[in-house]
PDB file of N, CA and C in Angstrom:
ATOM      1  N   UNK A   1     -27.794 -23.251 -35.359  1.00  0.00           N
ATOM      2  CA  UNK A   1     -27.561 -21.858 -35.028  1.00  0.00           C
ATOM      3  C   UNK A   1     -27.240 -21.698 -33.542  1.00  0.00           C
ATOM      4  N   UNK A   2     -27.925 -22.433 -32.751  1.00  0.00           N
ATOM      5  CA  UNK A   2     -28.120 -22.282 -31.337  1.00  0.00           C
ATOM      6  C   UNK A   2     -26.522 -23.083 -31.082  1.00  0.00           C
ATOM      7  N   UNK A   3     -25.562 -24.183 -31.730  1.00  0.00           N
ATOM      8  CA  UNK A   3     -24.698 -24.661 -30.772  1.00  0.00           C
ATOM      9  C   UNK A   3     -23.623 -23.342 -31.872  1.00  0.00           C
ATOM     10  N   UNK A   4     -23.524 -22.350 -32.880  1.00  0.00           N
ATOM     11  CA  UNK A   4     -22.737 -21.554 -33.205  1.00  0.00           C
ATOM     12  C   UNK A   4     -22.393 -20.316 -32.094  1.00  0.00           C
ATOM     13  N   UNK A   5     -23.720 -19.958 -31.805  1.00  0.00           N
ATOM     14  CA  UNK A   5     -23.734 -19.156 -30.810  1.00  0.00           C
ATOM     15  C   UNK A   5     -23.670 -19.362 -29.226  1.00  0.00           C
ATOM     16  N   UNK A   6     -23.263 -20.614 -29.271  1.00  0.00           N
ATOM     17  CA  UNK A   6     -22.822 -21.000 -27.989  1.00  0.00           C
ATOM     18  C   UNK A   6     -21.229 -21.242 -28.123  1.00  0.00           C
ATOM     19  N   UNK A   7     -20.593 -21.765 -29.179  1.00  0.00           N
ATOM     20  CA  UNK A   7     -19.139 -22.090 -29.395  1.00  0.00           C
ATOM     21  C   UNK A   7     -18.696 -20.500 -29.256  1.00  0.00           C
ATOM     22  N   UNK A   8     -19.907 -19.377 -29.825  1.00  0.00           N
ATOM     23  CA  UNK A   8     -18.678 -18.315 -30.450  1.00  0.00           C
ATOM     24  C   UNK A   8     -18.750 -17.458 -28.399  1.00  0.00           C
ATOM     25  N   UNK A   9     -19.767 -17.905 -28.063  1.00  0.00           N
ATOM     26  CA  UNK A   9     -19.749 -16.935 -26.779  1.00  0.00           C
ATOM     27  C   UNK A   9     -18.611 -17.984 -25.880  1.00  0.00           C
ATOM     28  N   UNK A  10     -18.598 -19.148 -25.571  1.00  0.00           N
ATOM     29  CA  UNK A  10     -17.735 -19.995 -25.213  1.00  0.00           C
ATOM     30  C   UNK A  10     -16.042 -19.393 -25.672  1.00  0.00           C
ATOM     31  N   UNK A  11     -15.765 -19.343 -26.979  1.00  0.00           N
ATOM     32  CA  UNK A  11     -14.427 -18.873 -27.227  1.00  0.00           C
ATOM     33  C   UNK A  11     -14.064 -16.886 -26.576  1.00  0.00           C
ATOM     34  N   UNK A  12     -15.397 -16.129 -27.170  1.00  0.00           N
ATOM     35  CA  UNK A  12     -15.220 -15.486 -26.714  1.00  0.00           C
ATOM     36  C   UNK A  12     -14.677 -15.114 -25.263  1.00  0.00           C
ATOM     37  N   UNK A  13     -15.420 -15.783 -23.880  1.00  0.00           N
ATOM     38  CA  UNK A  13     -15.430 -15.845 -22.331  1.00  0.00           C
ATOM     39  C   UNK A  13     -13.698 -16.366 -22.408  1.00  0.00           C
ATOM     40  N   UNK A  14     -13.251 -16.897 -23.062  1.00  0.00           N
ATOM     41  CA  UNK A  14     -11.932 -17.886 -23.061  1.00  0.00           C
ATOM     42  C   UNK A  14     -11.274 -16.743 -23.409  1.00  0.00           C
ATOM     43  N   UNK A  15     -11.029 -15.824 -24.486  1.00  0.00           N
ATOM     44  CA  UNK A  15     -10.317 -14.926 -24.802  1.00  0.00           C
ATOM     45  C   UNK A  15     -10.288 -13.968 -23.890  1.00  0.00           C
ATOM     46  N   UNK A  16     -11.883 -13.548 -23.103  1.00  0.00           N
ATOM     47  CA  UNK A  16     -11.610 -12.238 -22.182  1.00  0.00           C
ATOM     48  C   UNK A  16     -10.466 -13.159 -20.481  1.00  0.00           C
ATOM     49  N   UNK A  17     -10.815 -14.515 -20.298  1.00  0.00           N
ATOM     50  CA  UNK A  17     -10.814 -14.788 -19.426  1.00  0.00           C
ATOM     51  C   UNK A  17      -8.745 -14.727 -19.504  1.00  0.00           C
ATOM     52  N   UNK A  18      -8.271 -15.109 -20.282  1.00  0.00           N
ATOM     53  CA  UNK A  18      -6.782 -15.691 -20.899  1.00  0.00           C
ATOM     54  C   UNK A  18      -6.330 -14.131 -20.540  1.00  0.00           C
ATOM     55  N   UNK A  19      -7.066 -13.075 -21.251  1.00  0.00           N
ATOM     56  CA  UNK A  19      -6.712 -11.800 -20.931  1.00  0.00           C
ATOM     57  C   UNK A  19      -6.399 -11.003 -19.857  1.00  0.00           C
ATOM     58  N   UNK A  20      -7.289 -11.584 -18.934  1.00  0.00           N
ATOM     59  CA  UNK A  20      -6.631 -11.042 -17.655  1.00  0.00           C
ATOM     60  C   UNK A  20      -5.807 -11.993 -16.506  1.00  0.00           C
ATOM     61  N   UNK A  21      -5.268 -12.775 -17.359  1.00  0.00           N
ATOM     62  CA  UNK A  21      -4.785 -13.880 -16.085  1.00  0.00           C
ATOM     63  C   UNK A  21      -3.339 -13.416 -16.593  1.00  0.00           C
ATOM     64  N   UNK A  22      -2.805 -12.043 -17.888  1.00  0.00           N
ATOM     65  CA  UNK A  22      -1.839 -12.400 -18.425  1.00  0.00           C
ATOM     66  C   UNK A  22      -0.866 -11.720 -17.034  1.00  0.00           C
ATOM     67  N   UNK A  23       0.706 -12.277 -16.909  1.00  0.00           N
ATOM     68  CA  UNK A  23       1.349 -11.828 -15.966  1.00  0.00           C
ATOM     69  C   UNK A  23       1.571 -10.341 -16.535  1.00  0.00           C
ATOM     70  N   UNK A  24       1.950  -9.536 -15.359  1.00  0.00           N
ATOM     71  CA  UNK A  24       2.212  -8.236 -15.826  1.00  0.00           C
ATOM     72  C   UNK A  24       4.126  -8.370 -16.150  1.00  0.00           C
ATOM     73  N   UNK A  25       4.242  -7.197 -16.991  1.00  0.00           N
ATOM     74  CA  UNK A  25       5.797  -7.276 -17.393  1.00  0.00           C
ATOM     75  C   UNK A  25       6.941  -6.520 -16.408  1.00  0.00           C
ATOM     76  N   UNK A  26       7.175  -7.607 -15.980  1.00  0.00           N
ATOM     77  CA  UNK A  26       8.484  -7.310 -14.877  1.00  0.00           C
ATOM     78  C   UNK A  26       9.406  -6.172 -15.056  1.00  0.00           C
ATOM     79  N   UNK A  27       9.597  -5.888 -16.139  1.00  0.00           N
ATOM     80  CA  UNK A  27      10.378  -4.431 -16.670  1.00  0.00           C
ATOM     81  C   UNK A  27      10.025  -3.491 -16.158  1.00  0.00           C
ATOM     82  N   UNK A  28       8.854  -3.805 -15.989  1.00  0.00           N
ATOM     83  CA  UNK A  28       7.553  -2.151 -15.769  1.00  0.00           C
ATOM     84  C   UNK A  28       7.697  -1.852 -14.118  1.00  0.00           C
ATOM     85  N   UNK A  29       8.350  -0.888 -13.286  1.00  0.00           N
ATOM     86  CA  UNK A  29       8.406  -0.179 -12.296  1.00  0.00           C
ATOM     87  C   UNK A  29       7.237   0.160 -11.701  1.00  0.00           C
ATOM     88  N   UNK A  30       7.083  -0.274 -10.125  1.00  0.00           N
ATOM     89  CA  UNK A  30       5.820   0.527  -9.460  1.00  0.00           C
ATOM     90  C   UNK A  30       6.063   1.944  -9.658  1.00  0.00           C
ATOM     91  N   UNK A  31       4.598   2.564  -9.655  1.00  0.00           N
ATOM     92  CA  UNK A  31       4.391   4.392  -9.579  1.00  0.00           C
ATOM     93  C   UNK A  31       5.035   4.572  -8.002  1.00  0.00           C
ATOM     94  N   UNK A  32       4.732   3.924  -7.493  1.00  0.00           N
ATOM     95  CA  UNK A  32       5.996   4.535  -5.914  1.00  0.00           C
ATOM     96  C   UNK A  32       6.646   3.507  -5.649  1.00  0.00           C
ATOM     97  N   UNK A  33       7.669   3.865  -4.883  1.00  0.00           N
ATOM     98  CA  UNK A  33       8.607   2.565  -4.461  1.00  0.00           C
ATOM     99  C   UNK A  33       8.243   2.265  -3.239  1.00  0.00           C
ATOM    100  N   UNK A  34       9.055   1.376  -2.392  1.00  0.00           N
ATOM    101  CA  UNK A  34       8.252   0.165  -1.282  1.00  0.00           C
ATOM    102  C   UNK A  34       8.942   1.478  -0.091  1.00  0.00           C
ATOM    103  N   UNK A  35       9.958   2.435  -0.606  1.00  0.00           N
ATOM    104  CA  UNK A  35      10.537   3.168   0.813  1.00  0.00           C
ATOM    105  C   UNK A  35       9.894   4.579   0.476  1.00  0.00           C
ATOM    106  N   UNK A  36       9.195   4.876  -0.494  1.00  0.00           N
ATOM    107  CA  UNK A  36       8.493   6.287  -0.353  1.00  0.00           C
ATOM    108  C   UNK A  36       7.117   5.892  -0.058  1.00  0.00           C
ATOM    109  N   UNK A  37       6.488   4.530  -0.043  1.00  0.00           N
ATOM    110  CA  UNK A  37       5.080   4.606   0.761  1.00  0.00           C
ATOM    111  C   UNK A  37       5.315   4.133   2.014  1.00  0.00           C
ATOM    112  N   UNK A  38       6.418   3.795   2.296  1.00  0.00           N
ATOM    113  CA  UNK A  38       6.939   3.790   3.798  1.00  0.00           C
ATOM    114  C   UNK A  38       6.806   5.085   4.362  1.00  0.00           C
ATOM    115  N   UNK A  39       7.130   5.590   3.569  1.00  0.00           N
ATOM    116  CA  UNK A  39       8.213   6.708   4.190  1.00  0.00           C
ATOM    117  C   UNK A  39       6.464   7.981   4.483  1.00  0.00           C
ATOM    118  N   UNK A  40       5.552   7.796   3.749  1.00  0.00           N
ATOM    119  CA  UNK A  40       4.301   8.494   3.363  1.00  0.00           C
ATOM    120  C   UNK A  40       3.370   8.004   4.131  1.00  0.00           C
ATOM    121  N   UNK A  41       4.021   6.293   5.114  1.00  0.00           N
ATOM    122  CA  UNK A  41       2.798   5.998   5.603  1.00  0.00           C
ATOM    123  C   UNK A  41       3.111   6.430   7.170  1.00  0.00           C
ATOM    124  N   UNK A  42       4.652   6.873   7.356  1.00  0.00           N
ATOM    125  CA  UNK A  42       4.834   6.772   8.705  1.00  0.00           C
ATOM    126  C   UNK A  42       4.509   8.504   8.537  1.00  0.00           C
ATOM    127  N   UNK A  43       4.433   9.033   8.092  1.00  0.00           N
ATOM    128  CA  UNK A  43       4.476  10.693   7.305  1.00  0.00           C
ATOM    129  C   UNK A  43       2.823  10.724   8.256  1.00  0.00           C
ATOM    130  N   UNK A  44       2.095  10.243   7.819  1.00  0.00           N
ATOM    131  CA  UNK A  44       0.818   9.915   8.085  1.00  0.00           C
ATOM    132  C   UNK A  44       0.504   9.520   9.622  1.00  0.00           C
ATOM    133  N   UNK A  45       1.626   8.858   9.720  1.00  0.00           N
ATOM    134  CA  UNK A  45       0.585   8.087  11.304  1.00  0.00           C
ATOM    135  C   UNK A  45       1.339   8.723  12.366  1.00  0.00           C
ATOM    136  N   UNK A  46       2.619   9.822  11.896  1.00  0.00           N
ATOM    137  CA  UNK A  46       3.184  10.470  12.773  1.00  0.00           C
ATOM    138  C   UNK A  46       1.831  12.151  13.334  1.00  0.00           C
ATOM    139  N   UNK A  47       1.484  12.299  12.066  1.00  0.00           N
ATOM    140  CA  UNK A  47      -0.068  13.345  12.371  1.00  0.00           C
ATOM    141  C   UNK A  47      -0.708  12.716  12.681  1.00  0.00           C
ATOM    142  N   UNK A  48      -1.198  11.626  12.520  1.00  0.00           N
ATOM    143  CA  UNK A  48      -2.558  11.356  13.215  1.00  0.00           C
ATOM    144  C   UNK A  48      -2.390  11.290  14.842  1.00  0.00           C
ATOM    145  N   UNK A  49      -0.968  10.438  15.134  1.00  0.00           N
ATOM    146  CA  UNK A  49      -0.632  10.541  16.671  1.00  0.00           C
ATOM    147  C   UNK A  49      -0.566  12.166  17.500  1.00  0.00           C
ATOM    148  N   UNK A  50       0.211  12.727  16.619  1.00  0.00           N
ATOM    149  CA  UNK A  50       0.517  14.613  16.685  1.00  0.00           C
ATOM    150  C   UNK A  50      -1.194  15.368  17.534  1.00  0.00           C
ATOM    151  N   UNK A  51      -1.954  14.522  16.239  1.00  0.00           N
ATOM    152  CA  UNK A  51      -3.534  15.304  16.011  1.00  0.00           C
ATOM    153  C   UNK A  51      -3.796  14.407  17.225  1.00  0.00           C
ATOM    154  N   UNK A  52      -4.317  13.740  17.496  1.00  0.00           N
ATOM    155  CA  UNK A  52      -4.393  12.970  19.071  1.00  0.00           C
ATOM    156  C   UNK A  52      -4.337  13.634  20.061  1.00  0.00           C
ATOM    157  N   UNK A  53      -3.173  13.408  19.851  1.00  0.00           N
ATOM    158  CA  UNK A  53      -1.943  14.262  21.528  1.00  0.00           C
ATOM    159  C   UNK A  53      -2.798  15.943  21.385  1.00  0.00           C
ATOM    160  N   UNK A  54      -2.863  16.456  20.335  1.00  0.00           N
ATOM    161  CA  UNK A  54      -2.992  17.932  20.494  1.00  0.00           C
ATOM    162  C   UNK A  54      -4.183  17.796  21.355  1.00  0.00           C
ATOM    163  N   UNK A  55      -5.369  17.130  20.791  1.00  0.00           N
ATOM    164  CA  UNK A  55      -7.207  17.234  21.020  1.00  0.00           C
ATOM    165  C   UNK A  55      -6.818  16.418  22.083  1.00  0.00           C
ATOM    166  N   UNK A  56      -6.410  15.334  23.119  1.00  0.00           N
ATOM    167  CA  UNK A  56      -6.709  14.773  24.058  1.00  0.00           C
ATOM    168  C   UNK A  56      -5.216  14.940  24.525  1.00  0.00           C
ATOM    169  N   UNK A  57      -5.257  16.094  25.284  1.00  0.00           N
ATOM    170  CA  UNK A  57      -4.225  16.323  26.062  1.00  0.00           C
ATOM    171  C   UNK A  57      -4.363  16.052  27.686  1.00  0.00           C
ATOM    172  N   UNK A  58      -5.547  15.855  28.010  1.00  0.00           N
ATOM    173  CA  UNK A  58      -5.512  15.658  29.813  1.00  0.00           C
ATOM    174  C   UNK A  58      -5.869  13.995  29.899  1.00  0.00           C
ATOM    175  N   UNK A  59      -5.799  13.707  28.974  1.00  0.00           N
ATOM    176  CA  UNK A  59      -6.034  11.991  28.760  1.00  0.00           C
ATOM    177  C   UNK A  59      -4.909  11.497  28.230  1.00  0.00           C
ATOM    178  N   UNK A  60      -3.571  11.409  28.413  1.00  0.00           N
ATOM    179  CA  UNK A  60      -2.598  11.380  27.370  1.00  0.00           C
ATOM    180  C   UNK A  60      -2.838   9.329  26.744  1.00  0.00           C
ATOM    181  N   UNK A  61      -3.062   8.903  27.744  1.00  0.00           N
ATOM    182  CA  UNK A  61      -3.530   7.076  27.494  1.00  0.00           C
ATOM    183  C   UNK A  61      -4.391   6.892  26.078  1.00  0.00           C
ATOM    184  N   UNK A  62      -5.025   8.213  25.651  1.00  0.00           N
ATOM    185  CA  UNK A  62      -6.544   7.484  24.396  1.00  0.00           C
ATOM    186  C   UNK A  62      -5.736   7.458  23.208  1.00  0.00           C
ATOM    187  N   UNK A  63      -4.277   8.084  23.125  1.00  0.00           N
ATOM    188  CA  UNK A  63      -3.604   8.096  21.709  1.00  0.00           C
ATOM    189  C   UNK A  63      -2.721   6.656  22.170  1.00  0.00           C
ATOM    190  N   UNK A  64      -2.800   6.250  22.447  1.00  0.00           N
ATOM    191  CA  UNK A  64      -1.555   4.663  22.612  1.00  0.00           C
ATOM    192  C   UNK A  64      -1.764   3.606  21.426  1.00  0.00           C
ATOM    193  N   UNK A  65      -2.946   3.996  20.834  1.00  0.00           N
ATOM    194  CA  UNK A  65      -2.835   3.105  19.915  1.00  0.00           C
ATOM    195  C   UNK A  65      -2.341   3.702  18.560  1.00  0.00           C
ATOM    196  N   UNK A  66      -2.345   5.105  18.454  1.00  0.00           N
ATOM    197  CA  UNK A  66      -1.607   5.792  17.458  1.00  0.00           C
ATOM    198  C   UNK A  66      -0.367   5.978  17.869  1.00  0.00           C
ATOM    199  N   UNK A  67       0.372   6.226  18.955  1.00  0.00           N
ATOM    200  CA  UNK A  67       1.662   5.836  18.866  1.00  0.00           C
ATOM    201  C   UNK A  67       2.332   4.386  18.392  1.00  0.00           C
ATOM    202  N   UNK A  68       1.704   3.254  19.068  1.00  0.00           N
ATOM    203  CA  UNK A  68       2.075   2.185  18.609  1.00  0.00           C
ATOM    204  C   UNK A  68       1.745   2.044  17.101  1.00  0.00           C
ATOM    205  N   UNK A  69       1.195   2.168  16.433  1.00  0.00           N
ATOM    206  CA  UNK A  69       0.591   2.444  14.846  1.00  0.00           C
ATOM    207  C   UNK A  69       2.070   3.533  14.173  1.00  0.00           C
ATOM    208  N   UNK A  70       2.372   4.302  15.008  1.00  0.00           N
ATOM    209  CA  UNK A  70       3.212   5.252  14.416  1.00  0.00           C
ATOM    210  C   UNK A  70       4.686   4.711  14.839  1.00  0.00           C
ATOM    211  N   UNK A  71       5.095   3.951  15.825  1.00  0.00           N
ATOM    212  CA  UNK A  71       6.216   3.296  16.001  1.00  0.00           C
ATOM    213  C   UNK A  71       6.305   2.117  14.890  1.00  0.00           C
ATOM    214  N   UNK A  72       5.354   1.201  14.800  1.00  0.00           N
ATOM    215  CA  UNK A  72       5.159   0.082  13.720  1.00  0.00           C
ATOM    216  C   UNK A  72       5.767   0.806  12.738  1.00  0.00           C
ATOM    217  N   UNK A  73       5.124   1.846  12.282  1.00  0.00           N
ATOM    218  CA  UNK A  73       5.731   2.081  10.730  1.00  0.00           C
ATOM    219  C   UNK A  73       6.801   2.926  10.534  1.00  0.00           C
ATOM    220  N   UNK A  74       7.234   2.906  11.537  1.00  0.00           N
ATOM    221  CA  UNK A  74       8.773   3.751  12.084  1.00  0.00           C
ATOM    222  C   UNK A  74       9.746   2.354  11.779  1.00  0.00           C
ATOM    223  N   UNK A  75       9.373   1.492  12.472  1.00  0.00           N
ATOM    224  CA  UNK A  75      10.374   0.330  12.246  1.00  0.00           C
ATOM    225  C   UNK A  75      10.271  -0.295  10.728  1.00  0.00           C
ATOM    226  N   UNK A  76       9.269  -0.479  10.171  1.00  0.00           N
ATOM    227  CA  UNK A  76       8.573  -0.766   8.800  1.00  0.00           C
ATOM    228  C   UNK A  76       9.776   0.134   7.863  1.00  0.00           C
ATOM    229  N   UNK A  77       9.554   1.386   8.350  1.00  0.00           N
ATOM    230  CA  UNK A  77      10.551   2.355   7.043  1.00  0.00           C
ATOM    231  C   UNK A  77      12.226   2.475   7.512  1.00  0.00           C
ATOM    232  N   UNK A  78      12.211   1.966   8.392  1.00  0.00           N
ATOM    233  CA  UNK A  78      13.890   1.696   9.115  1.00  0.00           C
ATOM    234  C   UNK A  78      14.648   0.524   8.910  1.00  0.00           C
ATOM    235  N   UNK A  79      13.690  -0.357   8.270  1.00  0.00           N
ATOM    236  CA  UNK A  79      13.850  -1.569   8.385  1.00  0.00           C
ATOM    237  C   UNK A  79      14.383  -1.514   6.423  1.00  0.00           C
ATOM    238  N   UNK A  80      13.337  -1.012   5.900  1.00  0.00           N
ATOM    239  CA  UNK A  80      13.667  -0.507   4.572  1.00  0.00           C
ATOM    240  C   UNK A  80      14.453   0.785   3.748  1.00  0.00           C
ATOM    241  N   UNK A  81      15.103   1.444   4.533  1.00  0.00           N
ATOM    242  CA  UNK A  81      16.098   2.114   4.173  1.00  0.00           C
ATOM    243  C   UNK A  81      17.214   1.673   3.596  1.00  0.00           C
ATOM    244  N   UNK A  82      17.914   2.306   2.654  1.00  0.00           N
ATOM    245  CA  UNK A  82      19.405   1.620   2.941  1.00  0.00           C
ATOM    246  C   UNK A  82      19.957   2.699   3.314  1.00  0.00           C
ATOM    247  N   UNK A  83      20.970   1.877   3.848  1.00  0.00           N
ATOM    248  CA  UNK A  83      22.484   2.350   4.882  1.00  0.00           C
ATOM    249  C   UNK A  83      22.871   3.224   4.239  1.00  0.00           C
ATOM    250  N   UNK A  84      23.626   4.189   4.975  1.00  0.00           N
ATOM    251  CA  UNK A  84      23.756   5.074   4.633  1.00  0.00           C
ATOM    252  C   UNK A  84      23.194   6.158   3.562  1.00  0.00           C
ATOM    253  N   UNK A  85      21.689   6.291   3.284  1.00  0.00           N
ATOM    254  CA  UNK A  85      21.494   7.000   2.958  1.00  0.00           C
ATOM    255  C   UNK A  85      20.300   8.184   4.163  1.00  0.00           C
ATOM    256  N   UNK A  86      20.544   8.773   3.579  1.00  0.00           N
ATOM    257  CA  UNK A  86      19.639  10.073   4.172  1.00  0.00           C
ATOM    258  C   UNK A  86      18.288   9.627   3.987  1.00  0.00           C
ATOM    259  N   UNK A  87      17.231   9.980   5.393  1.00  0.00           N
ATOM    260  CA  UNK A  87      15.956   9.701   5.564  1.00  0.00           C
ATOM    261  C   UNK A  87      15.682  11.076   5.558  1.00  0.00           C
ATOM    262  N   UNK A  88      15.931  12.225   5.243  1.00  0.00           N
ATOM    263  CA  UNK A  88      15.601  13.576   5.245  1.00  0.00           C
ATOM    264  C   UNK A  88      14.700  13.414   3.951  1.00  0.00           C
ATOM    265  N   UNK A  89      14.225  14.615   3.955  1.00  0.00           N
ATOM    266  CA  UNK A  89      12.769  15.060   3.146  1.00  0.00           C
ATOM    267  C   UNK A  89      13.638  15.925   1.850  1.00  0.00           C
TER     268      UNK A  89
END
């Protein structure tokens, strides 16, 4: 009894394990594409720099790392555009 219930939990662990190693199907489209979470992340780090600058205005030096953060993903979504199309909203 004891080596049945070891074969059947053994096959079982094998079936869950086979299950998730399966590849996903290449057909199937991401929910966003690689230039609208570009486009959402520079969307993002352009306010956070904005929100910065507004609250530390006699310090303009403490936002430098949100500009550089917001240039990065300026080049990131420039880099992934295509030509000639419109980066407008």
């Amino acid at each position: 009894m004891r080596l049945f219930l070891a074969l059947t939990a053994a096959i079982a662990a094998s079936n869950l394990l086979s299950a998730c190693a399966e590849t996903p199907d290449p057909n199937l489209r991401p929910l966003v594409s690689p230039e609208l979470a570009a486009r959402q992340q520079y969307d993002r780090a352009v306010a956070r720099y904005q929100s910065c600058v507004a609250n530390n205005s006699a310090k303009a030096t403490t936002c430098e790392w949100q500009r550089n953060l917001m240039e990065a993903d300026g080049r990131l979504l420039a880099s992934l555009e295509v030509p000639g199309q419109s980066s407008d909203k």
